[in-house]
C-alpha atoms as a PDB file:
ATOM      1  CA  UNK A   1      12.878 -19.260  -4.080  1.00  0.00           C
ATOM      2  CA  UNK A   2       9.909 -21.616  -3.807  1.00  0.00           C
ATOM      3  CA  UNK A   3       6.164 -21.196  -3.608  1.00  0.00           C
ATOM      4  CA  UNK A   4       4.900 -19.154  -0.206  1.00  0.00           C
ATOM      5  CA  UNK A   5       8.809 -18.177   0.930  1.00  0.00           C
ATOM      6  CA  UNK A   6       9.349 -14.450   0.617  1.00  0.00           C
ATOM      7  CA  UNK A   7      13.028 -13.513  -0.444  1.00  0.00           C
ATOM      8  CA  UNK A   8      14.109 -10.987   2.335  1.00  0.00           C
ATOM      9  CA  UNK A   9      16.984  -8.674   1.529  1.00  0.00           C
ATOM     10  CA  UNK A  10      18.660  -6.354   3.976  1.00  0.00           C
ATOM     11  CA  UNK A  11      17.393  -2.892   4.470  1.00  0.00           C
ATOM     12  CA  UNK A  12      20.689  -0.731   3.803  1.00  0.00           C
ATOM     13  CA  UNK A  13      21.154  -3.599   1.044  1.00  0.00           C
ATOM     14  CA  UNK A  14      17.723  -2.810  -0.847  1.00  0.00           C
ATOM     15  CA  UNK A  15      18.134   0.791  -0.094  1.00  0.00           C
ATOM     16  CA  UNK A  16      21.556   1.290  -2.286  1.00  0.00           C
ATOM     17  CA  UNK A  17      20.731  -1.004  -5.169  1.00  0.00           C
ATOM     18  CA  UNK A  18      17.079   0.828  -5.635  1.00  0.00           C
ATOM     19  CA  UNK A  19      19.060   4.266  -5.826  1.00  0.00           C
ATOM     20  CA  UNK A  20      21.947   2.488  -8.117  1.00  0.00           C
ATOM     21  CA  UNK A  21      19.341   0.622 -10.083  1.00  0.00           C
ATOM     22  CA  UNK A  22      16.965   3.662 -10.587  1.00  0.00           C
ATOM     23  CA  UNK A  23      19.623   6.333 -11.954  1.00  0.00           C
ATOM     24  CA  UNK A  24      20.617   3.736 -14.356  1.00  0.00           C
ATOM     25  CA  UNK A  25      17.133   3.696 -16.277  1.00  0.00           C
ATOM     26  CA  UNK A  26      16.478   7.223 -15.720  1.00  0.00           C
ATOM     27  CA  UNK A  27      20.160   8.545 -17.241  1.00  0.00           C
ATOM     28  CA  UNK A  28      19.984   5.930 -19.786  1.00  0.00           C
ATOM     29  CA  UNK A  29      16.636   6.358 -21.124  1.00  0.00           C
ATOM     30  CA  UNK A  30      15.945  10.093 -20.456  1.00  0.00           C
ATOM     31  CA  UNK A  31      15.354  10.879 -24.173  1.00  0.00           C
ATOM     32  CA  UNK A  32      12.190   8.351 -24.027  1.00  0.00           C
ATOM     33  CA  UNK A  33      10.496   9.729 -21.250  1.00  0.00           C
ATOM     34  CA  UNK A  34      10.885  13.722 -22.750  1.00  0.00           C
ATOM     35  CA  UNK A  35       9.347  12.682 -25.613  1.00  0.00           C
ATOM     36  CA  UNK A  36       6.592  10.915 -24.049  1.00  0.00           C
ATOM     37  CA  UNK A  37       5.719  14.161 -22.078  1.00  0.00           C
ATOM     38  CA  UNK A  38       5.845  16.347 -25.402  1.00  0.00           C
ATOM     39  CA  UNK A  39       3.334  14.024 -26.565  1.00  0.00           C
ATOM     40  CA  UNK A  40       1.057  14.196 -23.518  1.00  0.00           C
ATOM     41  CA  UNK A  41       1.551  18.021 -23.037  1.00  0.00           C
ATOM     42  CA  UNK A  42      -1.549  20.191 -23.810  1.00  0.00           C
ATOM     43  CA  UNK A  43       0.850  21.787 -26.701  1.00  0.00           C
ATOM     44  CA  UNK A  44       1.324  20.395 -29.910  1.00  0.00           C
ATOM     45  CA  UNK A  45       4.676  17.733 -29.956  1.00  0.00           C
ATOM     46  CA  UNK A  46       6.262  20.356 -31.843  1.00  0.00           C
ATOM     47  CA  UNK A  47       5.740  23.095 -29.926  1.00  0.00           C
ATOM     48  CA  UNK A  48       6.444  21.524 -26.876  1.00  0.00           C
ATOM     49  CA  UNK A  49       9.696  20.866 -28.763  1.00  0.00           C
ATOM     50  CA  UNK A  50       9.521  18.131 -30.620  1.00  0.00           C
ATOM     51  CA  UNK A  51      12.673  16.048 -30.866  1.00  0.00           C
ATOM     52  CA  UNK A  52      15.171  19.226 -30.130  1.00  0.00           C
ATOM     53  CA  UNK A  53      17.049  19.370 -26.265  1.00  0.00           C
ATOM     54  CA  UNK A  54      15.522  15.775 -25.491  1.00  0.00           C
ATOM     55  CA  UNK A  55      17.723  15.969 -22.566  1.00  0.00           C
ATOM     56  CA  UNK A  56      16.731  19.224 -21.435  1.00  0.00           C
ATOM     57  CA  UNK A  57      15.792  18.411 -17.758  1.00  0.00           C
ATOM     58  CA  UNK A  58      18.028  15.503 -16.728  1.00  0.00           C
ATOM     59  CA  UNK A  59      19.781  17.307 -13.911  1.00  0.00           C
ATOM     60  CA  UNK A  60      16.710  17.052 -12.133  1.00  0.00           C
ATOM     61  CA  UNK A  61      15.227  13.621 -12.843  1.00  0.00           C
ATOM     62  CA  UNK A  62      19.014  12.627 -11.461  1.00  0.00           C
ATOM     63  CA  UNK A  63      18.255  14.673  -8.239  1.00  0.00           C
ATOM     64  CA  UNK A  64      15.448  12.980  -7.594  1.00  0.00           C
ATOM     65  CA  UNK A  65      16.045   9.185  -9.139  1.00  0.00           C
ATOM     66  CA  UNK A  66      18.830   7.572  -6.790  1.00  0.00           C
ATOM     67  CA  UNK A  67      16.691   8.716  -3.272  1.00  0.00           C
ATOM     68  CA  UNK A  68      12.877   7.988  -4.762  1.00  0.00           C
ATOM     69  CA  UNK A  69      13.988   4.600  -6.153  1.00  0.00           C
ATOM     70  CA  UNK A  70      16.067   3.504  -2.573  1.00  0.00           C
ATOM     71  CA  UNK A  71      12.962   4.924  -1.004  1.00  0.00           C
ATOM     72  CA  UNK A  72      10.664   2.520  -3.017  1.00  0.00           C
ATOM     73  CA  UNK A  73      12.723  -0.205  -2.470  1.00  0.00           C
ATOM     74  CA  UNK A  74      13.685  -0.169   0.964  1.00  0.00           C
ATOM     75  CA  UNK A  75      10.116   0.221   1.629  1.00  0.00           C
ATOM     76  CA  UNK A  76       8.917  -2.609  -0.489  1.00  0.00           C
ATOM     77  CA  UNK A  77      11.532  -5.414   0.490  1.00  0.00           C
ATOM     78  CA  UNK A  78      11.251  -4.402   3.770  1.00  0.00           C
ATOM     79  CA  UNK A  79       7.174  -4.699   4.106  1.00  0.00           C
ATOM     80  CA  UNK A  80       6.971  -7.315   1.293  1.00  0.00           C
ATOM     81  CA  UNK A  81       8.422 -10.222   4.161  1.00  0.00           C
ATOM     82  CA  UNK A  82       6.372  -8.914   7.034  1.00  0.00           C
ATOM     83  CA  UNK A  83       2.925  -8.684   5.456  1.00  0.00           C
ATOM     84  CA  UNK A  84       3.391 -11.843   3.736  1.00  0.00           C
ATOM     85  CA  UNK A  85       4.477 -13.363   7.160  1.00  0.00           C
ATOM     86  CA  UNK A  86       1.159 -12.679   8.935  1.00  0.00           C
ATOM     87  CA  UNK A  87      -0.300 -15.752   7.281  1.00  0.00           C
ATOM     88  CA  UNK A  88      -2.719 -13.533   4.796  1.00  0.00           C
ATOM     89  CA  UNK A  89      -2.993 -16.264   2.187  1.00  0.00           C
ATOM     90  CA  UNK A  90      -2.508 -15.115  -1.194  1.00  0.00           C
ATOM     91  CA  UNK A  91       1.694 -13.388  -1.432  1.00  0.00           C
ATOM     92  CA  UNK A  92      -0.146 -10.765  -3.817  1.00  0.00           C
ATOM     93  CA  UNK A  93      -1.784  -9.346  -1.690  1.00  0.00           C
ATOM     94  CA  UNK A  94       1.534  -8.483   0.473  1.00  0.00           C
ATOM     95  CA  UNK A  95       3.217  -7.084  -2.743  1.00  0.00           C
ATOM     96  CA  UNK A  96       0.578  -4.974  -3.580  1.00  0.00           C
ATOM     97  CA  UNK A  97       0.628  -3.546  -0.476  1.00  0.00           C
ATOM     98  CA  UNK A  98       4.090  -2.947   0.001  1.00  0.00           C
ATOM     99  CA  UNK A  99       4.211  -1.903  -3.487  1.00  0.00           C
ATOM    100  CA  UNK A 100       1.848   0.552  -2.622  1.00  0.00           C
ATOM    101  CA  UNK A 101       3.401   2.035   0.549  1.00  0.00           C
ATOM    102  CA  UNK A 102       6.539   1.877  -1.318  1.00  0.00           C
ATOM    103  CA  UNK A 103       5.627   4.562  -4.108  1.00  0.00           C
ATOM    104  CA  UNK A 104       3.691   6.200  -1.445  1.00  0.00           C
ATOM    105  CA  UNK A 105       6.790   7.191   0.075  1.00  0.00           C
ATOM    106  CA  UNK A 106       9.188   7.391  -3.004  1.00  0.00           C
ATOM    107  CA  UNK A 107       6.573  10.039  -4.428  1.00  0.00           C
ATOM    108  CA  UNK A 108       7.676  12.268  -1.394  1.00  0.00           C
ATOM    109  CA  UNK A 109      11.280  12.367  -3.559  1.00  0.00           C
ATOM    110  CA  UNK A 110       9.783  11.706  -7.059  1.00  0.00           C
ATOM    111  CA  UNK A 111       7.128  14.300  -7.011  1.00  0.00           C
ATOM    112  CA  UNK A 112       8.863  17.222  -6.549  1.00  0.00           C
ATOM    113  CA  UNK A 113      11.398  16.674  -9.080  1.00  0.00           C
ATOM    114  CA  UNK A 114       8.845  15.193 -11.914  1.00  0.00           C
ATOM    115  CA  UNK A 115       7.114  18.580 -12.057  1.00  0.00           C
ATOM    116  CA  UNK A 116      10.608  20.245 -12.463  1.00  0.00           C
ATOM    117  CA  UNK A 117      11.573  17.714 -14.839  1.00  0.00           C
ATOM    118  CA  UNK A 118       8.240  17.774 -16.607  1.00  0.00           C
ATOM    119  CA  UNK A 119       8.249  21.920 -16.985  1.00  0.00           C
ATOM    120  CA  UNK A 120      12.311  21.709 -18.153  1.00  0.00           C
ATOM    121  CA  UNK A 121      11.093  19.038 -21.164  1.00  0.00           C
ATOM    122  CA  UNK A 122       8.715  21.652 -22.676  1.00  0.00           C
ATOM    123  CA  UNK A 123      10.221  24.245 -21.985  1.00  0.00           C
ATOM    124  CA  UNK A 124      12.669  26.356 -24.212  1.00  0.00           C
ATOM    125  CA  UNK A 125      15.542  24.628 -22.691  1.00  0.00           C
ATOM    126  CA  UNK A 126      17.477  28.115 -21.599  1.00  0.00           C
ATOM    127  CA  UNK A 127      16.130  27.822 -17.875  1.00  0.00           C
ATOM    128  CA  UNK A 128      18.329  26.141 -15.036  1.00  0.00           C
ATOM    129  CA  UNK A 129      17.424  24.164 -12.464  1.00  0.00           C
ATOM    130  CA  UNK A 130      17.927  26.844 -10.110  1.00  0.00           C
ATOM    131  CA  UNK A 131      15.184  29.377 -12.683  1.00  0.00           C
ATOM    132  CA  UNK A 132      12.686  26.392 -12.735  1.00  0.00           C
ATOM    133  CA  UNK A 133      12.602  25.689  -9.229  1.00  0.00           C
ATOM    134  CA  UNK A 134      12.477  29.416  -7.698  1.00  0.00           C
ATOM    135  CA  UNK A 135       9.769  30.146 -10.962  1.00  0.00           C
ATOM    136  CA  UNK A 136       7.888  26.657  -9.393  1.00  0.00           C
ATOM    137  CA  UNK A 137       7.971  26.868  -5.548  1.00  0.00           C
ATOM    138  CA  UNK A 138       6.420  30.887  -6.675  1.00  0.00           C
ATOM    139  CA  UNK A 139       3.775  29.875  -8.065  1.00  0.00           C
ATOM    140  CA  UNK A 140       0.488  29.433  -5.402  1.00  0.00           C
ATOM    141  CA  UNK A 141      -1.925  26.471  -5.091  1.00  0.00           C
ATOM    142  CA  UNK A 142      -4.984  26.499  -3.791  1.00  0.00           C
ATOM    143  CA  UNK A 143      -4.270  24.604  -0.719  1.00  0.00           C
ATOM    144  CA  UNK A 144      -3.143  26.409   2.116  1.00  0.00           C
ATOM    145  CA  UNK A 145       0.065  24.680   2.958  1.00  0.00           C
ATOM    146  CA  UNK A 146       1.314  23.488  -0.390  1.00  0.00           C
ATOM    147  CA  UNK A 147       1.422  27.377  -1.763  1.00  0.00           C
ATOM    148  CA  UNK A 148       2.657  28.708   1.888  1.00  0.00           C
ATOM    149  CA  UNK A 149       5.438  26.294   2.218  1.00  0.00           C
ATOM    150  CA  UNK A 150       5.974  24.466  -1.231  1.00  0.00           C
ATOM    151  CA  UNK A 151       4.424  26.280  -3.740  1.00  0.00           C
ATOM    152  CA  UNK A 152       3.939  23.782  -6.868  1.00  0.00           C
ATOM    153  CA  UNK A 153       6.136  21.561  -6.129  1.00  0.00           C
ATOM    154  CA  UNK A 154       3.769  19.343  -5.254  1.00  0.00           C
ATOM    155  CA  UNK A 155       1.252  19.917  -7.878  1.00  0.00           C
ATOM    156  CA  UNK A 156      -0.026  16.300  -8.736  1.00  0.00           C
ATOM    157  CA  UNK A 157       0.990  14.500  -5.823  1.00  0.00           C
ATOM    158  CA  UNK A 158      -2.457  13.054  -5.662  1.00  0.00           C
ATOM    159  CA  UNK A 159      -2.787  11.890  -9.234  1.00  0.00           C
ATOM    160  CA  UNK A 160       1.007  10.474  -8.912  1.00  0.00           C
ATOM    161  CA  UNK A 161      -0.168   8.380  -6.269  1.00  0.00           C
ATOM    162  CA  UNK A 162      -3.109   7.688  -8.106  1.00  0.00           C
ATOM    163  CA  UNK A 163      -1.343   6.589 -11.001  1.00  0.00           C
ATOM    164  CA  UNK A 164       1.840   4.680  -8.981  1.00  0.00           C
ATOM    165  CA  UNK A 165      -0.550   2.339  -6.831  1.00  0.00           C
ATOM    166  CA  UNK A 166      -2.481   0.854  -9.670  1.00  0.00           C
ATOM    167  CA  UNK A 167       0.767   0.595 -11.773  1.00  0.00           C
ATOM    168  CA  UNK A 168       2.286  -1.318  -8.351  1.00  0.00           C
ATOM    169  CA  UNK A 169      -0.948  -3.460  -8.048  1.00  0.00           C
ATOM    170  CA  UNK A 170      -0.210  -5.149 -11.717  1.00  0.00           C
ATOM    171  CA  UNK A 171       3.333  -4.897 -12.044  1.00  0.00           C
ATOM    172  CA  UNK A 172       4.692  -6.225  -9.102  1.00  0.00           C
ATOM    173  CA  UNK A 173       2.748  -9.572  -8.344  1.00  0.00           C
ATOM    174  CA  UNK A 174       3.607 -10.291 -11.901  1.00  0.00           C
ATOM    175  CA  UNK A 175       6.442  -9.774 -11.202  1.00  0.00           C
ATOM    176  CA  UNK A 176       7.070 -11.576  -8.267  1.00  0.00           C
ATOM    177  CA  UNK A 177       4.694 -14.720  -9.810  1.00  0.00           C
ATOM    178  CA  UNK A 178       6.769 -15.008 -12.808  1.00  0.00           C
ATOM    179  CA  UNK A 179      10.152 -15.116 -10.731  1.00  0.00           C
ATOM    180  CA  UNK A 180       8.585 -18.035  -8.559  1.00  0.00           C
ATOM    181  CA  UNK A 181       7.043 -20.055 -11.095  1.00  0.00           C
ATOM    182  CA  UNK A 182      10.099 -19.743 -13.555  1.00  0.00           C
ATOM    183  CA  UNK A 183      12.330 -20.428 -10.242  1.00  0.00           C
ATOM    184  CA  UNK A 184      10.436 -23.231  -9.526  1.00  0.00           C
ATOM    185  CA  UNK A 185      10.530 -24.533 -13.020  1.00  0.00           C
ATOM    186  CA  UNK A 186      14.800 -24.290 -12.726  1.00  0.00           C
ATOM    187  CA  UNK A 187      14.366 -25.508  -8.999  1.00  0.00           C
ATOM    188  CA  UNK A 188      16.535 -22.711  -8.422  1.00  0.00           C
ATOM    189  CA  UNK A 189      16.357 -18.447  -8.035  1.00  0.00           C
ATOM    190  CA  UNK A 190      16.217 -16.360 -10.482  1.00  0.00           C
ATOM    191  CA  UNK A 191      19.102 -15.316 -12.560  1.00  0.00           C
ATOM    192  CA  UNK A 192      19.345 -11.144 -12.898  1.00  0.00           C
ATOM    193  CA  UNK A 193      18.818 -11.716 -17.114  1.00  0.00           C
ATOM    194  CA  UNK A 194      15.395 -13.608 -16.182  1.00  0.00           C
ATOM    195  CA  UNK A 195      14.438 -11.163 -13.778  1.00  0.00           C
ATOM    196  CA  UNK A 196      14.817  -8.132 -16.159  1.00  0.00           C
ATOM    197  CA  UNK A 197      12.621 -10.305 -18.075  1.00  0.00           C
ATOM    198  CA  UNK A 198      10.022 -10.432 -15.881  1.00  0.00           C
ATOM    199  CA  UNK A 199      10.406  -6.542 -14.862  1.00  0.00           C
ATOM    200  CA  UNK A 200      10.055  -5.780 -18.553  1.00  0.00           C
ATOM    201  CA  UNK A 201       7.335  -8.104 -19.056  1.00  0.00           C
ATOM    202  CA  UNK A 202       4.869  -6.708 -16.405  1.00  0.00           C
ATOM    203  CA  UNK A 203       6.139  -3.201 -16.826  1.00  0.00           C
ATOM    204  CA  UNK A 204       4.975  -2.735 -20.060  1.00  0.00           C
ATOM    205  CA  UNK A 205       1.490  -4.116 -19.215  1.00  0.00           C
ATOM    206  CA  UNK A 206       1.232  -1.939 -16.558  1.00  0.00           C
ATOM    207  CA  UNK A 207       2.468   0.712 -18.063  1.00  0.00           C
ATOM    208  CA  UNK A 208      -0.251   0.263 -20.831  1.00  0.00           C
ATOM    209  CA  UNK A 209      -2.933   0.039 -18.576  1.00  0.00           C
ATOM    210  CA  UNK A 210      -2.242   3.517 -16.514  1.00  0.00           C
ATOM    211  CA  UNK A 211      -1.530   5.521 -19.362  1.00  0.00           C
ATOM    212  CA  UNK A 212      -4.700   7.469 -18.903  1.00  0.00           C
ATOM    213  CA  UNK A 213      -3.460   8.343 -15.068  1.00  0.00           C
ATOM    214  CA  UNK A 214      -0.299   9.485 -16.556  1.00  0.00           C
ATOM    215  CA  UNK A 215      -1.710  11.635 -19.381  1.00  0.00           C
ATOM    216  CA  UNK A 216      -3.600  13.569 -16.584  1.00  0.00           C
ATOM    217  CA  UNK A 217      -0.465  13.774 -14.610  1.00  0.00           C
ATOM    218  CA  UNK A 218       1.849  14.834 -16.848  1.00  0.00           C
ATOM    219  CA  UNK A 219      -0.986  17.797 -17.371  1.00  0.00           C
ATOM    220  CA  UNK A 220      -1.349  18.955 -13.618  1.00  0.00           C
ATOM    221  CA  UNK A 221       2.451  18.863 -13.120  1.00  0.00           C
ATOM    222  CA  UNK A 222       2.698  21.670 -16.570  1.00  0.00           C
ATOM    223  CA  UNK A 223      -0.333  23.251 -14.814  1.00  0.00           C
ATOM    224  CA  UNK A 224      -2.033  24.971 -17.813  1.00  0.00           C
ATOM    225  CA  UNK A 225      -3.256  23.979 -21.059  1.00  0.00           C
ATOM    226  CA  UNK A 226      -2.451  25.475 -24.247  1.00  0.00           C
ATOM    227  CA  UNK A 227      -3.915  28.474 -23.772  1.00  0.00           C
ATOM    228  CA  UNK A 228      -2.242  29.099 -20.813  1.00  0.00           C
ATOM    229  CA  UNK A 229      -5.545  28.565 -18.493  1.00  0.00           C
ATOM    230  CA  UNK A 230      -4.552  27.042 -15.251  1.00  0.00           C
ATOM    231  CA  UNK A 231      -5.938  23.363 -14.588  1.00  0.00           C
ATOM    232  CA  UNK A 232      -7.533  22.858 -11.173  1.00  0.00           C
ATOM    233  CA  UNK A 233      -7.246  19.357 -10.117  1.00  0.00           C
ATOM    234  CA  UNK A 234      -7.624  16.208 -11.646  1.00  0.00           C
ATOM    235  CA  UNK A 235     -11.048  16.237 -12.457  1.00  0.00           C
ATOM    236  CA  UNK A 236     -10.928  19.070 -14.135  1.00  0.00           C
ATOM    237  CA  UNK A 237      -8.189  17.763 -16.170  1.00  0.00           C
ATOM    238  CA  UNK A 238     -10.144  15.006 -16.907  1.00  0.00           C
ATOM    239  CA  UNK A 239     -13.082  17.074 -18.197  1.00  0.00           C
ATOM    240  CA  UNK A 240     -11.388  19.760 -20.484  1.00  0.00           C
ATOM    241  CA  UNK A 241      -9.171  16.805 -22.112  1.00  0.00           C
ATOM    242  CA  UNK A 242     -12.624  14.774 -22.666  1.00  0.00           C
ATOM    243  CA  UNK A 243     -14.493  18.480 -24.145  1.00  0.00           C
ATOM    244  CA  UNK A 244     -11.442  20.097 -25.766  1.00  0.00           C
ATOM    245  CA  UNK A 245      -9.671  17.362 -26.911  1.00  0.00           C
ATOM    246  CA  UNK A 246     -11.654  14.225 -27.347  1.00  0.00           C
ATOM    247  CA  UNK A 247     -11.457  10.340 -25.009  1.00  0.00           C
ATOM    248  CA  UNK A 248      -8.067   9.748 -27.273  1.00  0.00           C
ATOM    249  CA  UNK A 249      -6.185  12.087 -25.739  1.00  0.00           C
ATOM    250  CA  UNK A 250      -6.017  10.105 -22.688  1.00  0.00           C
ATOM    251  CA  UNK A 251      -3.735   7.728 -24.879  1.00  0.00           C
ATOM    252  CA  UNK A 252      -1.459   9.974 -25.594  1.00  0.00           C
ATOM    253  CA  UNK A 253       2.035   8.784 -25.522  1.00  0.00           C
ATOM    254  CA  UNK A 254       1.582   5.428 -24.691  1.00  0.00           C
ATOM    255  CA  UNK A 255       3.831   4.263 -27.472  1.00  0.00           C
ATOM    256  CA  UNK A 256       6.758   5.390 -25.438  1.00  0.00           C
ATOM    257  CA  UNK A 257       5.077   5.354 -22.171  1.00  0.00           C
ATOM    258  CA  UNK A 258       5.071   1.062 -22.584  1.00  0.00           C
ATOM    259  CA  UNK A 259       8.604   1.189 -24.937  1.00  0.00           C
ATOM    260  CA  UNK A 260      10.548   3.240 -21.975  1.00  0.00           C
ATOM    261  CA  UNK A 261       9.209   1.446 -18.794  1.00  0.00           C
ATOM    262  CA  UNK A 262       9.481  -1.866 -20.618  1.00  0.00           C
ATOM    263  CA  UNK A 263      12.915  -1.140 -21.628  1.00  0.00           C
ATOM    264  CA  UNK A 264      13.535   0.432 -18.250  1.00  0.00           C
ATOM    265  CA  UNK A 265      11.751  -2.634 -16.433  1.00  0.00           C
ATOM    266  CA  UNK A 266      14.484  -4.640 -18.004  1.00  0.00           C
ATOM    267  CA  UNK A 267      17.632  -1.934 -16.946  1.00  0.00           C
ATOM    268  CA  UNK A 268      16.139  -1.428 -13.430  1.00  0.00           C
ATOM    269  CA  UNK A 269      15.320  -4.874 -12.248  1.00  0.00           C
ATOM    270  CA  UNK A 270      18.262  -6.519 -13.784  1.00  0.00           C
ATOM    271  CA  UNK A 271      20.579  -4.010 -12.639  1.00  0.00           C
ATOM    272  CA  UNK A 272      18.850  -4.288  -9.230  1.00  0.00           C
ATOM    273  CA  UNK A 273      19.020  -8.385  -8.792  1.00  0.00           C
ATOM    274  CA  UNK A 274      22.804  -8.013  -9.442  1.00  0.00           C
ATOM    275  CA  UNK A 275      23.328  -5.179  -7.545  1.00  0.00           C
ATOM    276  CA  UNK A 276      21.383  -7.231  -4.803  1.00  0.00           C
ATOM    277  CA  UNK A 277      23.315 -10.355  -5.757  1.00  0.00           C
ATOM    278  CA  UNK A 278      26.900  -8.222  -5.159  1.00  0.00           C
ATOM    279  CA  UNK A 279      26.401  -7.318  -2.365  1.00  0.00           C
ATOM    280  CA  UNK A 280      24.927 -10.252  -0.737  1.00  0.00           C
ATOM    281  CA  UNK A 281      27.485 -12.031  -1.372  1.00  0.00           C
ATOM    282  CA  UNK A 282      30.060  -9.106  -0.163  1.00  0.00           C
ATOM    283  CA  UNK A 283      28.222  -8.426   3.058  1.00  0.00           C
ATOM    284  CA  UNK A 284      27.988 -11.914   3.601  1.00  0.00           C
ATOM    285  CA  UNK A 285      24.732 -13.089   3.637  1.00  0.00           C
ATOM    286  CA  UNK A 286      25.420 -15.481   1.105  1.00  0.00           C
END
């Protein structure tokens, strides 16, 4: 890889070893990501269950992680090349915005099945899949065609989004810069260990930096607070954590929040270069 060339992988390529590469962080480190929810939710940690059934809604983050990770990476190799191609300067500025249109769609997957995943982590554990989502898509929102059609299974959509572009914007142009400039120190790509380094790396900064976003997520896609009052939108998240709660709240969880997606940076980009590499080299294209 050298300074300026974008890597360009097939599209059915990128769009199996995102899915493969994506259910291996998610399975692995499920446990991580319930507690980091029990410590955002507007519940105490121990009554949102503390550290019992900590893998009380896997069923549907695996639903939902092979198809919203191929999603995110078909997308992003795919635009990454073309963007880059139409002489904009900077490569940046092309990952950030295939990043960007790359969680954009994957939320269309992820969404759904964070806000069943999110309402199985605090819950008592004895619902199913099948209880949470009927009890979800019942419940009404205030826009028209989300309670009509979806119910609240799109509840936080926005705030995802809001969360998942900034989170792109960091991560992946460090991501991408590292791989160059330690490529071009080898004078040759990548190995998959160095790029799970890099993955990790960024990850965690990013993740550090959008834990706020995520805090007020994670509360939109529970939908009420501790006393059971329904949250309105994101703003109004934002205000009752910063009256009821205090500016620290918005930190909640970030000790796992930057332990899982660093950790998981390091599963899901290693596991995606040699996924990549595999099957390159099996389909022939190198």
């Amino acid at each position: 890889m050298t300074e300026g060339k974008e890597r360009e992988t097939p599209f059915f390529i990128s769009l199996i070893c995102g899915g493969l590469a994506g259910t291996s962080v998610d399975v692995t480190l499920y446990p991580i990501d319930t507690l980091k929810t029990r410590l955002q939710s507007p519940k105490s940690f121990m009554s949102a269950g503390g550290f019992r059934g900590i893998y009380n809604g896997l069923g549907a983050a695996a639903i939902g992680s092979a198809p919203g990770a191929a999603l995110f990476f078909s997308t992003y190799e795919f635009l990454k090349v073309r963007v880059n191609n139409l002489g904009i300067g900077d490569p940046a500025i092309g990952h950030c915005v295939a990043a960007s249109c790359g969680e954009a769609a994957a939320c269309l997957v992820r969404v759904p099945t964070e806000v069943m995943k999110s309402n199985m982590q605090i819950g008592d554990g004895k619902q199913s899949i099948t209880q949470t989502f009927k009890k979800i898509v019942a419940q009404k929102e205030s826009n028209a065609f989300m309670s009509s059609m979806l119910g609240g299974l799109y509840r936080g959509y926005g705030i995802t989004l809001m969360r998942e572009v900034p989170f792109a914007f960091i991560q992946f142009p460090l991501y991408e810069r590292m791989k160059i400039k330690w490529s071009n120190y080898r004078n040759k790509e990548v190995t998959s260990y160095q790029a799970a380094l890099c993955g990790s790396v960024s990850g965690g900064i990013a993740a550090a930096l959008t834990t706020p976003l995520d805090v007020m997520k994670t509360r939109l896609m529970i939908g009420k607070d501790k006393n059971d009052v329904v949250y309105k939108n994101a703003a109004d998240v934002a205000r009752r954590i910063m009256k009821e709660e205090g500016a620290k709240t918005f930190l909640s969880g970030i000790e796992p929040r930057v332990m899982w997606i660093s950790i998981g940076g390091f599963v899901f980009f290693g596991a995606y270069e040699e996924y990549r590499s595999l099957s390159m080299k099996y389909c022939g294209y190198e």
